[in-house]
Protein backbone atom coordinates (compact mmCIF):
# COMPACT_ATOMS: atom_id res chain seq x y z
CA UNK A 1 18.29 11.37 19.84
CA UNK A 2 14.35 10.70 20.47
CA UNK A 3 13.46 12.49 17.42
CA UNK A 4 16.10 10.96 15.15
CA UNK A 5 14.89 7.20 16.88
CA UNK A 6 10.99 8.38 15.85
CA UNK A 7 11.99 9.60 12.44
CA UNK A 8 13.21 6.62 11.83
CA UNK A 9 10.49 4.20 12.83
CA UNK A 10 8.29 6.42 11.33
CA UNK A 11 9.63 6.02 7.47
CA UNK A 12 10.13 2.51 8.28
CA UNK A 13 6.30 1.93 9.48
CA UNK A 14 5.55 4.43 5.91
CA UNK A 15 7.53 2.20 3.80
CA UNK A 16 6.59 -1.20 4.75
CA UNK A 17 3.01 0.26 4.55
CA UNK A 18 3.33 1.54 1.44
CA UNK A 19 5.06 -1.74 0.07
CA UNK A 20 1.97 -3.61 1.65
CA UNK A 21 -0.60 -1.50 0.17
CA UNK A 22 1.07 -1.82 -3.03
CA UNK A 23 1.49 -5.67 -3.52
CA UNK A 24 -1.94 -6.92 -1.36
CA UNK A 25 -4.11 -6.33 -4.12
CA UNK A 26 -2.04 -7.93 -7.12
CA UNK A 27 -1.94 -10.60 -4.82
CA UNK A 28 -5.47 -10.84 -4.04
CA UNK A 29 -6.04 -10.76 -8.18
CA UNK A 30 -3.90 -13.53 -8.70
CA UNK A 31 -5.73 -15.65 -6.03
CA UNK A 32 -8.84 -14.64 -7.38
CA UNK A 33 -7.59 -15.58 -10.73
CA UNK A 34 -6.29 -19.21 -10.03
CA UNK A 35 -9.36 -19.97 -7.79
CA UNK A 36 -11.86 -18.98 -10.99
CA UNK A 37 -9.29 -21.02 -13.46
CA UNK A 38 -9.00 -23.66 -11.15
CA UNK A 39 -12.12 -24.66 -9.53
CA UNK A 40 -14.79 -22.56 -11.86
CA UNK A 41 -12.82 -23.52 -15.21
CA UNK A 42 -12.25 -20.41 -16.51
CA UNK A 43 -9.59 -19.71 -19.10
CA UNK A 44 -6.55 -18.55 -18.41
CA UNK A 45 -6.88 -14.97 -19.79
CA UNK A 46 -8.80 -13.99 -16.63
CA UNK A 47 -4.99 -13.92 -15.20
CA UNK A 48 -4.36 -10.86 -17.80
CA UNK A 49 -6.73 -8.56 -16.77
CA UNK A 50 -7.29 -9.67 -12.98
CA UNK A 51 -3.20 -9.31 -12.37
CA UNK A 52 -2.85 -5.97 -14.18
CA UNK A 53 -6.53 -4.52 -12.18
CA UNK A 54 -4.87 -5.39 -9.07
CA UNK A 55 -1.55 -3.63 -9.57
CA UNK A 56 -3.30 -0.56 -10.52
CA UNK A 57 -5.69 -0.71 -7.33
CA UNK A 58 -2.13 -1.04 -5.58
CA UNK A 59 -0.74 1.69 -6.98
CA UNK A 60 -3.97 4.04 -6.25
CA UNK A 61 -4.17 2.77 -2.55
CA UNK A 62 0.13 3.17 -2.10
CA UNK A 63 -0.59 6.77 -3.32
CA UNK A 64 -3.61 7.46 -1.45
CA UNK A 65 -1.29 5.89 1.63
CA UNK A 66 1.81 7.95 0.96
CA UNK A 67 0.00 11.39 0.68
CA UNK A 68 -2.20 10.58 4.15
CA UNK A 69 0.87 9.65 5.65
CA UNK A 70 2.61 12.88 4.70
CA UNK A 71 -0.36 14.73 5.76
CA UNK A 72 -0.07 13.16 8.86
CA UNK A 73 3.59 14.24 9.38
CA UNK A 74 3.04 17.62 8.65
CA UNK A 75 0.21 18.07 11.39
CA UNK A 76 2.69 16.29 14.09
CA UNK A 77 5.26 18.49 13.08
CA UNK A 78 3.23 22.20 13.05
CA UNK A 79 2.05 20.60 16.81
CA UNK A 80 5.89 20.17 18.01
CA UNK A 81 6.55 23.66 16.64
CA UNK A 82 3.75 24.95 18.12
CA UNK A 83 4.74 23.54 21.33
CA UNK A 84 8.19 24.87 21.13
């Protein structure tokens, strides 16, 4: 029952990480975005190519994120077979 508890705290933790890594920096484009329209006076096109930067960056760190993470799980799990 441990491991099935761990297992699933551990693709819970993975997931929300992922989901965080993947939305931050679309987020951060946008705020960069209506700060230069906004206080700099900027036109609004900046939102076109800061938004669609930022979703790529996302999807480069989520995928960066996903394969660590599975990296990670396969090292825990060769040391509990190891141990076994």
């Amino acid at each position: 029952m441990h491991k099935k508890i761990f297992g699933v705290m551990y693709a819970l933790n993975v997931i929300s990480q992922a989901a965080i890594s993947l939305l931050t920096p679309a987020a951060l484009g946008f705020g960069i975005a209506w700060l230069l329209v906004r206080y700099v006076g900027v036109a609004e096109w900046i939102y076109a190519v800061l938004i669609p930067i930022g979703v790529v960056c996302g999807f480069i760190s989520m995928i960066k994120f996903v394969v660590s993470a599975s990296h990670a799980l396969e090292r825990l799990e060769k040391q509990n077979e190891d141990r076994n």
